[in-house]
Structures are given as C-alpha cells and as structure tokens.
C-alpha atoms as a PDB file:
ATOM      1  CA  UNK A   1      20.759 -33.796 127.867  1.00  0.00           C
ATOM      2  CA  UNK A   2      23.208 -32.719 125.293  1.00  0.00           C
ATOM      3  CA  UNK A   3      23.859 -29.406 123.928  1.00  0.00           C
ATOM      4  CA  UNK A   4      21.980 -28.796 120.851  1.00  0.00           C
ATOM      5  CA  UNK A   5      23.710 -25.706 119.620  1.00  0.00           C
ATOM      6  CA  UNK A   6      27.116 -25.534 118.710  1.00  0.00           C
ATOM      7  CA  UNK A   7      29.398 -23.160 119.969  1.00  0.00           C
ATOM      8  CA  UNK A   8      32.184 -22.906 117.725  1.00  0.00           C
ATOM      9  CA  UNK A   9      31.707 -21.768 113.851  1.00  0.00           C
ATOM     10  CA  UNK A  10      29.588 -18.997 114.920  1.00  0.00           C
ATOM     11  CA  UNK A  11      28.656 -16.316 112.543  1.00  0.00           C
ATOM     12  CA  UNK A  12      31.152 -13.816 112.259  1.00  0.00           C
ATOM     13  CA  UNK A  13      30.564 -10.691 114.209  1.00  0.00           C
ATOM     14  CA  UNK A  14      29.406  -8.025 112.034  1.00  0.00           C
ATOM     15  CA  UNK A  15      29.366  -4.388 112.868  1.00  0.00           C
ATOM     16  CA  UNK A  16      26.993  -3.177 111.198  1.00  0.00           C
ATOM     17  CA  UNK A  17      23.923  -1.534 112.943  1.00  0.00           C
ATOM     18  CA  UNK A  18      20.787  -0.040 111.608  1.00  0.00           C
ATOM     19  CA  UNK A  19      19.660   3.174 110.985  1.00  0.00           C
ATOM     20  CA  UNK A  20      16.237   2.964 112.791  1.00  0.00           C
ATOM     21  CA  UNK A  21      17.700   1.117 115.552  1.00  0.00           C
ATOM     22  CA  UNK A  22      20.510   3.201 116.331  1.00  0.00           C
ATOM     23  CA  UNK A  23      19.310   6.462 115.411  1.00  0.00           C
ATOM     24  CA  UNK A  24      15.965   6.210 116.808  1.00  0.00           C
ATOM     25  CA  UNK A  25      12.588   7.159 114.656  1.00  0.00           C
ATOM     26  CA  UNK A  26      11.094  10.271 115.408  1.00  0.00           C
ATOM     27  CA  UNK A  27       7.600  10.521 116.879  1.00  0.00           C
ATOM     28  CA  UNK A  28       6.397  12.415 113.845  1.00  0.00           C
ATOM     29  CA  UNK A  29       6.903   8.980 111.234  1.00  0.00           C
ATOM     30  CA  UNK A  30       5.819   6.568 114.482  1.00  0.00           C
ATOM     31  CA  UNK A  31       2.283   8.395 114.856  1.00  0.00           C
ATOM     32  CA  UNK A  32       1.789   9.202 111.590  1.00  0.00           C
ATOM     33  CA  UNK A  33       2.302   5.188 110.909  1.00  0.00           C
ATOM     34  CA  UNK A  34       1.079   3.605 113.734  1.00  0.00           C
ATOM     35  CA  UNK A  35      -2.062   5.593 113.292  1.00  0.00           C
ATOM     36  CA  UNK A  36      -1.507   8.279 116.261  1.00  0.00           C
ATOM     37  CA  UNK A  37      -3.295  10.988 114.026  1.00  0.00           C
ATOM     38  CA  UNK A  38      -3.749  13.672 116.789  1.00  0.00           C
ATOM     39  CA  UNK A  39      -0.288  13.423 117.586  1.00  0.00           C
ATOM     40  CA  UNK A  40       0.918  13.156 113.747  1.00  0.00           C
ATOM     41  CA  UNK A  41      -1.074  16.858 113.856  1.00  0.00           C
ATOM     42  CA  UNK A  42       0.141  18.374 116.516  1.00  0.00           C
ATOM     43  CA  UNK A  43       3.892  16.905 115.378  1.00  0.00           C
ATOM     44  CA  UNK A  44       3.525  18.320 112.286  1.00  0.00           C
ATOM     45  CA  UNK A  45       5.930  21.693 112.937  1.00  0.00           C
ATOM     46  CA  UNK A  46       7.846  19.951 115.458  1.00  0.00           C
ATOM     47  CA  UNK A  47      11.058  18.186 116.108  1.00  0.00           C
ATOM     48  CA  UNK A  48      11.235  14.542 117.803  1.00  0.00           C
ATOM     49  CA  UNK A  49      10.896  16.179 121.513  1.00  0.00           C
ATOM     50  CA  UNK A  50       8.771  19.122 120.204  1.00  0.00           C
ATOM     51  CA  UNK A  51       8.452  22.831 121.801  1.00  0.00           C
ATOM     52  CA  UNK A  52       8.128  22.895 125.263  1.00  0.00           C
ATOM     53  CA  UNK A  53       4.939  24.487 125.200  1.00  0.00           C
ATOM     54  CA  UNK A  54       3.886  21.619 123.629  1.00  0.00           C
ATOM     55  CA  UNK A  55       5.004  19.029 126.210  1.00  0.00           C
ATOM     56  CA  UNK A  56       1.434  18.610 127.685  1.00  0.00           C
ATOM     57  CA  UNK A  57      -0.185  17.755 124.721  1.00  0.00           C
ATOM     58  CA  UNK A  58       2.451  15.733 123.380  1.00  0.00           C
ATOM     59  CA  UNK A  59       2.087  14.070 126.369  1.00  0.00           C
ATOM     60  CA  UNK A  60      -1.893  13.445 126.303  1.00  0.00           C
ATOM     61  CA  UNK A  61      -1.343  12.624 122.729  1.00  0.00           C
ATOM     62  CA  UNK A  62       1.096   9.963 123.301  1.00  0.00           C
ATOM     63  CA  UNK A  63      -1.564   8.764 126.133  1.00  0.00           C
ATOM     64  CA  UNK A  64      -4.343   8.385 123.586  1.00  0.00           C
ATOM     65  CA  UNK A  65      -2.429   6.944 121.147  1.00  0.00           C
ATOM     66  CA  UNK A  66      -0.992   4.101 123.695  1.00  0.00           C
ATOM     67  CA  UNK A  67      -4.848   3.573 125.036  1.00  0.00           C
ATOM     68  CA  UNK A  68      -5.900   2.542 121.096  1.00  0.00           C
ATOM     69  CA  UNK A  69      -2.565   0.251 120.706  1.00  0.00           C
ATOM     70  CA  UNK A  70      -3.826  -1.573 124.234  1.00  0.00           C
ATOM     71  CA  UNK A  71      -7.186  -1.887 122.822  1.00  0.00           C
ATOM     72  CA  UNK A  72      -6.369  -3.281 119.237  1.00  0.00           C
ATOM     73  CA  UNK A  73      -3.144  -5.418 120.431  1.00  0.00           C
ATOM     74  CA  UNK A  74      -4.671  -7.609 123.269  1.00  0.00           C
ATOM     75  CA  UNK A  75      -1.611 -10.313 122.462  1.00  0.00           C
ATOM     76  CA  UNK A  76      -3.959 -12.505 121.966  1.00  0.00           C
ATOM     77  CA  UNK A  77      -2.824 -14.370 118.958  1.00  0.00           C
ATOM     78  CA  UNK A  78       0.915 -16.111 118.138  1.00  0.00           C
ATOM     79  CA  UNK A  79       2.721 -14.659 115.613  1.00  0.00           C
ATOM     80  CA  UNK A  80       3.424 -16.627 112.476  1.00  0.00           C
ATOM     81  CA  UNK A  81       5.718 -15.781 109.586  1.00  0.00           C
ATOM     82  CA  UNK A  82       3.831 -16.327 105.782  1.00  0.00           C
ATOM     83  CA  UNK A  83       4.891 -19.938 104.961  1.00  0.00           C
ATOM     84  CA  UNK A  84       7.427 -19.074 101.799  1.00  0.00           C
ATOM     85  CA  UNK A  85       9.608 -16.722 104.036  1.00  0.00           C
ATOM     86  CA  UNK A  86      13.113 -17.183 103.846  1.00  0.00           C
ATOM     87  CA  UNK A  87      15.389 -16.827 107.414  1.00  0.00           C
ATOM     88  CA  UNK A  88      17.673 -13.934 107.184  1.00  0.00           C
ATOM     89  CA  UNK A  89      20.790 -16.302 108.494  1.00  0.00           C
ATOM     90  CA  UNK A  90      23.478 -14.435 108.616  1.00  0.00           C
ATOM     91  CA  UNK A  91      22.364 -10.828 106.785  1.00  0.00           C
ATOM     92  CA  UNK A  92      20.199 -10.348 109.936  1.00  0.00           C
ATOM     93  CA  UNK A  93      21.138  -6.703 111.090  1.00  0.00           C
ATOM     94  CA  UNK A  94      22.537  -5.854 113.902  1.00  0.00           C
ATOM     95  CA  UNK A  95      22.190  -2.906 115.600  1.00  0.00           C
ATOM     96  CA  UNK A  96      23.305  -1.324 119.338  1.00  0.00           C
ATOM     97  CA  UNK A  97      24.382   2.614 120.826  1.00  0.00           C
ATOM     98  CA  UNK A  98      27.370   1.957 121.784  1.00  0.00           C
ATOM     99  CA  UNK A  99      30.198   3.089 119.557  1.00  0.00           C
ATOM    100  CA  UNK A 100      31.291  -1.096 118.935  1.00  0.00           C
ATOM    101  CA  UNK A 101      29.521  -4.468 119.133  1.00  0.00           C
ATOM    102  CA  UNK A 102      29.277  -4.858 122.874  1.00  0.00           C
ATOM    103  CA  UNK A 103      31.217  -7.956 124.307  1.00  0.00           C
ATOM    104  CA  UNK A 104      30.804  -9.170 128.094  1.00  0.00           C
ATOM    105  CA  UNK A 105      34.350  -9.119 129.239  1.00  0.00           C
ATOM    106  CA  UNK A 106      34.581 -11.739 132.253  1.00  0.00           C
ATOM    107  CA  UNK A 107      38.232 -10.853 133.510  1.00  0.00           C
ATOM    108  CA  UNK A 108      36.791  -7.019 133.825  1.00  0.00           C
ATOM    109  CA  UNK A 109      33.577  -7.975 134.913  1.00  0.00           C
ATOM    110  CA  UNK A 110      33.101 -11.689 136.139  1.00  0.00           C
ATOM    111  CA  UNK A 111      31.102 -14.178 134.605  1.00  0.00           C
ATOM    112  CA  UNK A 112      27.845 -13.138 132.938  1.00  0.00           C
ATOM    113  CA  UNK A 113      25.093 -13.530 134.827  1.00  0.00           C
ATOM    114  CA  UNK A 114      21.081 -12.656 134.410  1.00  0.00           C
ATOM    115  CA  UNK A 115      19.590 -10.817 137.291  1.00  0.00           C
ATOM    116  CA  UNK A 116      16.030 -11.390 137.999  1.00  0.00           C
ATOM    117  CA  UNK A 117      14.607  -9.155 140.770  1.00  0.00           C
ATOM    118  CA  UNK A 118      12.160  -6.487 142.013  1.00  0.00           C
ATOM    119  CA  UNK A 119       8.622  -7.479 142.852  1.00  0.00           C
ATOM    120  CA  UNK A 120       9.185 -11.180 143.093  1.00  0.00           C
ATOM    121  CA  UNK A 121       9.598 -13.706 146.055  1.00  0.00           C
ATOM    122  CA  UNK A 122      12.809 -15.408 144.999  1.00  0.00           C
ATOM    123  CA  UNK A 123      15.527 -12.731 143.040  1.00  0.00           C
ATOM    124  CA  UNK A 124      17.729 -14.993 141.103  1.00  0.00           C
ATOM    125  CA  UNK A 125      21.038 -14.764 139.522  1.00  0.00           C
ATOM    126  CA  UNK A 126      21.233 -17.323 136.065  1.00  0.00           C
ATOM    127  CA  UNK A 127      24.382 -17.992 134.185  1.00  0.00           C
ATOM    128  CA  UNK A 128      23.923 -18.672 130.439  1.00  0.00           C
ATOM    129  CA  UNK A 129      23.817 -22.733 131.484  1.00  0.00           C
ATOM    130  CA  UNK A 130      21.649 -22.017 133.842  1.00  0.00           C
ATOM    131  CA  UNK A 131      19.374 -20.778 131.539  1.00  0.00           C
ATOM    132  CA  UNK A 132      19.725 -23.575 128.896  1.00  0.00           C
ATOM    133  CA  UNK A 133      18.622 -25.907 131.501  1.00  0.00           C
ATOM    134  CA  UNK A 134      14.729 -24.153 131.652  1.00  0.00           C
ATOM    135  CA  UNK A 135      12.284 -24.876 129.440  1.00  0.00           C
ATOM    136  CA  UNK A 136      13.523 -24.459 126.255  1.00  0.00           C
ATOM    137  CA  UNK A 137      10.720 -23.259 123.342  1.00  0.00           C
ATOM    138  CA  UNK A 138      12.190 -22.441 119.660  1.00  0.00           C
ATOM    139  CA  UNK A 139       9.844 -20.106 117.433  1.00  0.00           C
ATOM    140  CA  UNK A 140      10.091 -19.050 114.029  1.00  0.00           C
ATOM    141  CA  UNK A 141       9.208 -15.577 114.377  1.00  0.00           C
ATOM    142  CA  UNK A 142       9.023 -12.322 112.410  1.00  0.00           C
ATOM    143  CA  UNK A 143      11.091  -9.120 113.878  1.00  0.00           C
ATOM    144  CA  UNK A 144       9.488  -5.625 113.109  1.00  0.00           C
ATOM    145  CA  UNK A 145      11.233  -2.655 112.525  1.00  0.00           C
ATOM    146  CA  UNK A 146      10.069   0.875 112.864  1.00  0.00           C
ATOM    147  CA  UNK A 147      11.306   1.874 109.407  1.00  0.00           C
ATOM    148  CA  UNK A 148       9.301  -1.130 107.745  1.00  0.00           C
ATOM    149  CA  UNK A 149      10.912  -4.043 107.438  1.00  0.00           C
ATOM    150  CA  UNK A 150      10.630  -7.388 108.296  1.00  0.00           C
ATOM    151  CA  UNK A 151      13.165 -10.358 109.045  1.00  0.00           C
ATOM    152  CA  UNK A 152      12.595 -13.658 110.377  1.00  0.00           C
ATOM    153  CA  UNK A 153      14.486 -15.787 112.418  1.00  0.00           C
ATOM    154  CA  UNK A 154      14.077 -18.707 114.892  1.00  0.00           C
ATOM    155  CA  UNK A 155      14.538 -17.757 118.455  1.00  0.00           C
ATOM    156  CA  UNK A 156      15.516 -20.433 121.017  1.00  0.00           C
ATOM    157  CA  UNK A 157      15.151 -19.565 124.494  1.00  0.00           C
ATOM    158  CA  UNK A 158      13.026 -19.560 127.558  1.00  0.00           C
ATOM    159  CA  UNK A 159       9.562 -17.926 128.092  1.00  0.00           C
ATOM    160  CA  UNK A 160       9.631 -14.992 129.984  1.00  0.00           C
ATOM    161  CA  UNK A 161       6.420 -16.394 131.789  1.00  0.00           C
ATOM    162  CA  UNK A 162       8.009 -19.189 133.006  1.00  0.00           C
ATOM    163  CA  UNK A 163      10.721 -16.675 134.710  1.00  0.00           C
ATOM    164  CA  UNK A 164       7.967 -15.464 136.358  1.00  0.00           C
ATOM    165  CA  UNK A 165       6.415 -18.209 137.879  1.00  0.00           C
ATOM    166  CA  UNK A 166       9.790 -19.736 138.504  1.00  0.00           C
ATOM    167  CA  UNK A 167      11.022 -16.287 140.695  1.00  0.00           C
ATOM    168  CA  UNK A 168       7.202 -16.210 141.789  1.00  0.00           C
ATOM    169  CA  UNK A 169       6.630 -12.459 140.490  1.00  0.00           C
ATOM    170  CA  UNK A 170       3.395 -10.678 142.260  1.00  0.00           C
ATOM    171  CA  UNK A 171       0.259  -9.450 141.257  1.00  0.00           C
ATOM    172  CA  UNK A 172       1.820  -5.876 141.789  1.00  0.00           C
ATOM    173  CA  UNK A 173       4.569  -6.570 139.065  1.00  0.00           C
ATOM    174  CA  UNK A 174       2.847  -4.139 136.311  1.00  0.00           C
ATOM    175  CA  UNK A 175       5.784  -3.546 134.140  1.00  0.00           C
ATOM    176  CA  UNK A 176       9.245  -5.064 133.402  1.00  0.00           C
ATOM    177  CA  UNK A 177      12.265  -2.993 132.837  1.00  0.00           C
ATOM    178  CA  UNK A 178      15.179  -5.212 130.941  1.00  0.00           C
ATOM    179  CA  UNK A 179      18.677  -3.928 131.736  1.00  0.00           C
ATOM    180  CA  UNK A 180      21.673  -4.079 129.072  1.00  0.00           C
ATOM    181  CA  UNK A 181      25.271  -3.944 128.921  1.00  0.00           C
ATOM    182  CA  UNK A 182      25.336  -1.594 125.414  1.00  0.00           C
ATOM    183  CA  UNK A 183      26.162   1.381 127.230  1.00  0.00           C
ATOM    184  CA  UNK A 184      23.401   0.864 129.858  1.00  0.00           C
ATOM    185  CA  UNK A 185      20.637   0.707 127.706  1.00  0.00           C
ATOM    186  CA  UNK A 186      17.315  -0.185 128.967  1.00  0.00           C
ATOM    187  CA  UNK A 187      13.705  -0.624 127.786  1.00  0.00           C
ATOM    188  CA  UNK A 188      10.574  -1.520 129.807  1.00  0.00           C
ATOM    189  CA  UNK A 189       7.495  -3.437 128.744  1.00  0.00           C
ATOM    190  CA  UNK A 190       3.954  -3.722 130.064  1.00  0.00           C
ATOM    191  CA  UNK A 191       3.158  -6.955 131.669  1.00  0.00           C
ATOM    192  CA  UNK A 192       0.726  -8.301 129.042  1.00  0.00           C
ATOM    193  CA  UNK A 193       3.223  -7.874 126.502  1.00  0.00           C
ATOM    194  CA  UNK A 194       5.848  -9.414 128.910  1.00  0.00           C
ATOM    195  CA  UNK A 195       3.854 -12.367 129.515  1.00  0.00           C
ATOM    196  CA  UNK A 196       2.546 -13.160 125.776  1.00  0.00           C
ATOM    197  CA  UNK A 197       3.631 -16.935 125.477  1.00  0.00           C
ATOM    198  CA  UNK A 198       6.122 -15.896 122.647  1.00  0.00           C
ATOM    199  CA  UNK A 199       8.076 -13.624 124.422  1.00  0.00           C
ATOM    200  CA  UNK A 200      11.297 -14.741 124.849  1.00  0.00           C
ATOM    201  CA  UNK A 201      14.477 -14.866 127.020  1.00  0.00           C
ATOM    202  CA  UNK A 202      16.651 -15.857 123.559  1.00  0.00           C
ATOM    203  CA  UNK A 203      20.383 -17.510 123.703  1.00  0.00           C
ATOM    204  CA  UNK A 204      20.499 -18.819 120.667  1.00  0.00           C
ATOM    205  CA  UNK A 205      19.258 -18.437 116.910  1.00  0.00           C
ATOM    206  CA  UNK A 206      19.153 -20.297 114.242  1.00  0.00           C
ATOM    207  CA  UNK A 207      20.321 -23.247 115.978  1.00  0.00           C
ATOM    208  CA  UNK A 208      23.534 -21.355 117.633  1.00  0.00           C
ATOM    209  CA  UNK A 209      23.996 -19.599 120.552  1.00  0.00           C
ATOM    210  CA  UNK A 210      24.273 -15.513 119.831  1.00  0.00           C
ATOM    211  CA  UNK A 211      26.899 -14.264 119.177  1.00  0.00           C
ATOM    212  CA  UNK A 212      27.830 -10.669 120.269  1.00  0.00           C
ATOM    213  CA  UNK A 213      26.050  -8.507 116.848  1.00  0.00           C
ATOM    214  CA  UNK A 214      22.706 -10.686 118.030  1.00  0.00           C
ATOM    215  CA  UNK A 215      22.753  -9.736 121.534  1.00  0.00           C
ATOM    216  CA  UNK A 216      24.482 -12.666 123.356  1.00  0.00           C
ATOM    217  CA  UNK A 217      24.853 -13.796 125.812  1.00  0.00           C
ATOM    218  CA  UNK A 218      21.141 -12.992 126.087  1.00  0.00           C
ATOM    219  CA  UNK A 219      18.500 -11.044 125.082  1.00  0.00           C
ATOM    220  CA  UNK A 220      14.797  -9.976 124.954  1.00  0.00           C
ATOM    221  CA  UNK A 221      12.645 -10.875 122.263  1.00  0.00           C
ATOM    222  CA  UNK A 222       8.710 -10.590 121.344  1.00  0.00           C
ATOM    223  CA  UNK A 223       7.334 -10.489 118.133  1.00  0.00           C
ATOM    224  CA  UNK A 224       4.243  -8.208 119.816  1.00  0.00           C
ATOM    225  CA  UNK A 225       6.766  -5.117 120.284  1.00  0.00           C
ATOM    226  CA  UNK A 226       8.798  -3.540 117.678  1.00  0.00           C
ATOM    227  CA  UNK A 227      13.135  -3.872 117.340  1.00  0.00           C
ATOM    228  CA  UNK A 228      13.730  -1.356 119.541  1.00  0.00           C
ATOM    229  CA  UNK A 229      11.647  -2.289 122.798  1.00  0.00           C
ATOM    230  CA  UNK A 230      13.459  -5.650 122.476  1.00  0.00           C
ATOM    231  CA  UNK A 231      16.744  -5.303 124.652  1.00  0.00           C
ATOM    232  CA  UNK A 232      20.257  -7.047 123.214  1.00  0.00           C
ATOM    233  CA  UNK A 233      22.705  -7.955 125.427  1.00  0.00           C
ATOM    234  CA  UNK A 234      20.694  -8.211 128.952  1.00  0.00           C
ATOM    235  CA  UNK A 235      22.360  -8.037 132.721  1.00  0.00           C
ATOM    236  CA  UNK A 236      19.202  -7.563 134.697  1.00  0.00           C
ATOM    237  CA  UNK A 237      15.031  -7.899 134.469  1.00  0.00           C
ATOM    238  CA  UNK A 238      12.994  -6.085 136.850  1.00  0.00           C
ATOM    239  CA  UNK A 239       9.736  -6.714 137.575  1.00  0.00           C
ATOM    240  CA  UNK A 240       7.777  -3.149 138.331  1.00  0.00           C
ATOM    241  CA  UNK A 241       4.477  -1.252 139.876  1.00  0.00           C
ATOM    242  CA  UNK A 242       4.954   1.825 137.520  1.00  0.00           C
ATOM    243  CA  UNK A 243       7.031   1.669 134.487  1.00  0.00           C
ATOM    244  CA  UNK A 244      10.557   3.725 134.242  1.00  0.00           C
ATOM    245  CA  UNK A 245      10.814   4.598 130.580  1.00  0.00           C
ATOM    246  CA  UNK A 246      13.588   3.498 128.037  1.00  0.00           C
ATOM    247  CA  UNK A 247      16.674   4.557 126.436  1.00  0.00           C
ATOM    248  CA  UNK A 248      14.388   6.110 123.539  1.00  0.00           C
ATOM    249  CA  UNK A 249      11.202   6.436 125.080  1.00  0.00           C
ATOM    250  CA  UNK A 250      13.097   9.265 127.648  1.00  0.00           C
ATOM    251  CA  UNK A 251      14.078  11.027 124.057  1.00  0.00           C
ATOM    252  CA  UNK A 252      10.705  11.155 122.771  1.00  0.00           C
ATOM    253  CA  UNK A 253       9.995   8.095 120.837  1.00  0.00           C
ATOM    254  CA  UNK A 254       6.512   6.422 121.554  1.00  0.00           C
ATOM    255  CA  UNK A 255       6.974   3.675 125.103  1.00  0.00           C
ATOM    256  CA  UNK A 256       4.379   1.251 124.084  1.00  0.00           C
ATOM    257  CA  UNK A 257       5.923   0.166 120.412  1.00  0.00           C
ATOM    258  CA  UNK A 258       3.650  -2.933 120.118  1.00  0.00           C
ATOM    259  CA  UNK A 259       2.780  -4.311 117.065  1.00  0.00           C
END
C-alpha cells in the first residue's frame, strides 16, 4: 500500500511554545476551573505546591477532586469538533521543556524506535514504518488546553488499544506511563482513558507526517485528557499496576487532567 503522507514540504518547524504548556498551570486556576472547589479553598493563600503543612489535605483534595472527574468522564462518548470549525494548519502551537524543538538525532542515538513494555506478554520495539503498517484510524479532533483554548486538527495514527491487544497487555496493566525524548519528559494515564477508542499513537497530521514542533516522530494523543497529559515526541509506553506521576503532576499540577 502506498504512502499516503508526504514527507517532503513539511511545515516549517516553528519554535514557538505555549505558555500553559511550558510553564505549567497552577493548581489554584485547574481546581477552581475544573470544579475542584475544596481544593480551590484550601489553595486560596497558597502557591502551586502549597505549605507543607498543607500537603495532606492538598493531597485528599486532589483525591476528591480526581474521584468526581472519574465519575462525570466515563469516556464514553467520541469527541467531535462543531461542524463550522476551521483546522489550525500550520498556526497550531507548539509547545515542549526543553530549551529547543527536540529532534531525534540517529547518528547520536540510532534509529528511532517505540518501546512497548511492562505488563504485557510480547515487549516490542516499532520503528516509525513499523507503525504505519497497523491499523491506521484518522480523526478530526479537538485539543484542550488548560488556559482555555481550543484547536482542532486531524490526527492519523494507530489506536492505542490495538497496541494493547497486539503486545497482549494484562488485566494488571492499570496505568500507562508514555516516555519522551524532550528532556525526559513523561506523563501517565489511567487505563480507561488509555483505552478510549480515540486515543491515539499519532505520526502524522493533517495529512503529513509530524514534524519535530508537533511531536514527531510520534506522539500521544486523546481528546479525553487535556495538552499537557498528551506526551510529544515518545521513546517508550509502559503499561503499569500503580501509576508513577508526570513531569507536572510531581510539581503539583492535578494527574488526572481529563476532559
């Protein structure tokens, strides 16, 4: 089968990143929005981490508040952008931590590869053809940011789901941690989330493969968790009992982010 996306005349790289994704949101503007009153409350006099004497009830705060987003996003519904709105194209931000757009160098490094492992029967390495040769599903899909905004683009790509079944992941496999070459940053997901049928393992958008300000070679995607739970430029998936955090979640910000 031939190649549907071209690889030459890609968009130009641009280095710009956003505010919300680079700098993080504090917990203070995520409860108060996502409708974490207690913790809005108790955030009120605090910074992002908060005293330490408030630690514990930060903590049981952040609990409650992640036991209401489980209850009202069940993931049970695709997401679909209104019908008159227009593709970002090429104004889609970009946004990473380290100090430049990360690149995969192969004569440091090798050739990229995507590491599937952890609780599953058959660990896998896949290069990016490897991956183009899976299922391939293309949605039109909205991205969420923190600070409020919307943009929507179509991701092409292959469903994490059918990862799953095709490294045979186990009922113990809980969470999924998603590894990245931007300065080792990581995020990890709960497995409903990581299993909704729009979740994506994206190479390409809007009808080219990424290029290095999107996240290429690979990245994350789900329109059910918010910009910053979706990891750019991935090297490895694990599949988990117990969850390990995230690059902002282990600063403070809320782990969950669904939307």
């Amino acid at each position: 089968m031939s190649d549907p996306f071209e690889l030459r005349d890609r968009p130009r790289i641009r280095e710009l990143t956003h505010l919300a994704e680079r700098a993080g949101i504090d917990r203070r503007r995520f409860l108060a929005a996502t409708g974490g009153a207690l913790g809005a409350m108790v955030l009120a006099a605090c910074d992002s981490m908060g005293p330490r004497s408030a630690t514990s009830l930060l903590k049981f705060a952040e609990r409650k508040n992640e036991s209401i987003e489980r209850l009202l996003l069940r993931h049970t519904s695709m997401d679909a952008p209104p019908a008159g709105a227009k593709p970002a194209g090429s104004h889609f931000p970009s946004y990473f931590v380290s100090d430049s757009v990360p690149v995969w160098d192969e004569a440091a490094r090798g050739a990229w590869h995507l590491e599937v492992g952890g609780l599953v029967s058959k660990p896998v390495q896949l290069s990016l053809a490897d991956l183009a040769a899976l299922p391939r599903v293309g949605y039109k899909l909205d991205h969420f940011c923190v600070e409020g905004w919307t943009a929507v683009a179509t991701r092409t790509g292959v469903r994490l789901s059918d990862i799953a079944r095709f490294v045979g992941a186990q009922p113990t496999a809980q969470y999924v941690d998603f590894q990245s070459f931007d300065s080792d940053y990581h995020e990890s997901w709960d497995i409903e989330s990581a299993m909704h049928p729009q979740t994506l393992v994206v190479y390409a958008q809007d009808g080219h493969y990424l290029n290095a300000a999107w996240g290429a070679p690979a990245r994350i995607y789900s329109p059910t968790k918010l910009g910053y739970k979706n990891t750019k430029y991935l090297t490895r998936i694990t599949f988990m009992p117990t969850r390990n955090g995230g690059y902002w979640s282990d600063r403070g910000y809320e782990w969950y982010g669904g939307v």
